[in-house]
N, C-alpha and C. Protein backbone atom coordinates (compact mmCIF):
# COMPACT_ATOMS: atom_id res chain seq x y z
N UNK A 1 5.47 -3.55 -6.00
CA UNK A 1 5.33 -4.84 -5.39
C UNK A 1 3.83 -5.15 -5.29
N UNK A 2 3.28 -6.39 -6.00
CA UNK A 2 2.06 -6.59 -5.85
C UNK A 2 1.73 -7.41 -4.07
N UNK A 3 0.82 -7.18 -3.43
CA UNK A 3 0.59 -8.05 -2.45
C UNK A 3 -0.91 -8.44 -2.21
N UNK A 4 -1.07 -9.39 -1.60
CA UNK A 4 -2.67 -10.48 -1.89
C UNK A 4 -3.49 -9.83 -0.70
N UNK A 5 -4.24 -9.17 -1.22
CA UNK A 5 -5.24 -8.56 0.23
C UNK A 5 -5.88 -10.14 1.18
N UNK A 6 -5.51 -10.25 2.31
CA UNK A 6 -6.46 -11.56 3.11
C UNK A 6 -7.79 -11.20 2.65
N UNK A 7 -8.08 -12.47 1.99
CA UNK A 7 -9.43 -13.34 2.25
C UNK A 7 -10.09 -12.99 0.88
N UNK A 8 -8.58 -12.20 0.11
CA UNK A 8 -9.78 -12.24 -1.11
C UNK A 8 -8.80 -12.47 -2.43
N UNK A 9 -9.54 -12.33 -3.80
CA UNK A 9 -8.91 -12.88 -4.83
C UNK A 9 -8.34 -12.02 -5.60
N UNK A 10 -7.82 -10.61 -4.60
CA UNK A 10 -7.35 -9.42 -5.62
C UNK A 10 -6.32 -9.09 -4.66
N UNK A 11 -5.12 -8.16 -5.35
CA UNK A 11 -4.07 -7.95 -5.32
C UNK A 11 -3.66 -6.39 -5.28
N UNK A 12 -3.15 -5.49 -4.57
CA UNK A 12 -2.90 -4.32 -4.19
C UNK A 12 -1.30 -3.97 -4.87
N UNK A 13 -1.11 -3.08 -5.60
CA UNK A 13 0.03 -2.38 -5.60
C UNK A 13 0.45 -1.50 -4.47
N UNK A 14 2.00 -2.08 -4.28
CA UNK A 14 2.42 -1.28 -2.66
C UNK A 14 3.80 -0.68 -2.92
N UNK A 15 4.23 0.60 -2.05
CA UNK A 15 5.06 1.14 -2.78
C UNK A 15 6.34 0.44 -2.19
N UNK A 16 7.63 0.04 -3.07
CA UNK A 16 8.47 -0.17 -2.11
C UNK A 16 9.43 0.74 -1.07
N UNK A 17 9.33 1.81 -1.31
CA UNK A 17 10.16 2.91 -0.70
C UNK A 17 8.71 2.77 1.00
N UNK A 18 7.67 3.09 0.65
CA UNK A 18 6.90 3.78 2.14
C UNK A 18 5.44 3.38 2.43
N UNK A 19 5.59 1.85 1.71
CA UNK A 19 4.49 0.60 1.88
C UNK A 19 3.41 1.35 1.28
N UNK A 20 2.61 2.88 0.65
CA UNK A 20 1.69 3.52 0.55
C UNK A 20 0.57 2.33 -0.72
N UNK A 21 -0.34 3.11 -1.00
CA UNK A 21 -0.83 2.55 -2.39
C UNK A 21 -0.18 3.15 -3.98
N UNK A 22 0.00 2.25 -4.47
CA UNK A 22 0.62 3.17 -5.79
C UNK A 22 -0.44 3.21 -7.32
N UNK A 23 -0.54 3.49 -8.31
CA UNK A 23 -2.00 3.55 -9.44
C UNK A 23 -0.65 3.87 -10.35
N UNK A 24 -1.65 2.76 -11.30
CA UNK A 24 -0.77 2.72 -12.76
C UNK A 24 -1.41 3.76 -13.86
N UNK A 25 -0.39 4.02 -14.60
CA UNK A 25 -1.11 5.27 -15.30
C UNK A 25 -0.09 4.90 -16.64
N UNK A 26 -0.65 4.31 -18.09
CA UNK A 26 0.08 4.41 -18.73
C UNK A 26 1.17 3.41 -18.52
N UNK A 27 2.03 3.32 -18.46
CA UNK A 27 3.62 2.88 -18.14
C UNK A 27 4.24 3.37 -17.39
N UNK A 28 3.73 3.73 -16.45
CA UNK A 28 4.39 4.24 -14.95
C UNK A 28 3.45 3.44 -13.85
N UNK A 29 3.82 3.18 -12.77
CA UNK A 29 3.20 2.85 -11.51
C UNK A 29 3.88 4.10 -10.28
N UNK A 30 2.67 4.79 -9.92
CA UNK A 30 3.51 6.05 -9.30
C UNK A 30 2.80 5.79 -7.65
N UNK A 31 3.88 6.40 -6.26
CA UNK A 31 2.98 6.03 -5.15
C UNK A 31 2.53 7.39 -4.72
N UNK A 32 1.04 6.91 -4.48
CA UNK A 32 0.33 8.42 -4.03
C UNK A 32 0.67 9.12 -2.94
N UNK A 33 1.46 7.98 -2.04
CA UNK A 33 1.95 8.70 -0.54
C UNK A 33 3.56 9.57 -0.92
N UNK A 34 4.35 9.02 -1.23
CA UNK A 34 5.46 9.64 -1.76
C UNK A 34 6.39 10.27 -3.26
N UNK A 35 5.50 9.53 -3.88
CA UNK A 35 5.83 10.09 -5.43
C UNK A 35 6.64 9.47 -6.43
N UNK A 36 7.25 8.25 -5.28
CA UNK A 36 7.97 7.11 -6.06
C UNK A 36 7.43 6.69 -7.62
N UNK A 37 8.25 6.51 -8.46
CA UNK A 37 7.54 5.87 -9.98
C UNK A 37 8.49 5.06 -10.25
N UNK A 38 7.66 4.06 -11.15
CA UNK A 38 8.77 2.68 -11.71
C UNK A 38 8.05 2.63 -13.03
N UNK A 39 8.90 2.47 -13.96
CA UNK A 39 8.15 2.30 -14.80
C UNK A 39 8.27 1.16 -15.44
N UNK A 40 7.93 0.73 -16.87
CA UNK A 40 7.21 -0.28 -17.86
C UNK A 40 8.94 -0.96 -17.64
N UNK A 41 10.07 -0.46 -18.19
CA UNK A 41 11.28 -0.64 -18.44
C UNK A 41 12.23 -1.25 -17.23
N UNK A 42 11.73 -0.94 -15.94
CA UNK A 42 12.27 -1.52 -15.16
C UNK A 42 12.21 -2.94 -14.42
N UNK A 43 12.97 -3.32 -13.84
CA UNK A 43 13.28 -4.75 -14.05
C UNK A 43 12.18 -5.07 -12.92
């Protein structure tokens, strides 16, 4: 889930399972707090 940081013109990946930050790697988006991954293929 992308969400709009206040007050500025950039956008944070957030995990949906445990709100953490998540980093794209390739064709995965994985969250650093829990380990959740989604990848390229999913809807």
């Amino acid at each position: 889930m992308w969400v709009k940081v206040m007050g500025a013109s950039l956008y944070l990946l957030v995990c949906d399972i445990c709100g953490g930050n998540m980093m794209e790697r390739n064709c995965k988006i994985i969250c650093l707090n829990c380990g959740y991954t989604r990848d390229c293929s999913d809807p």
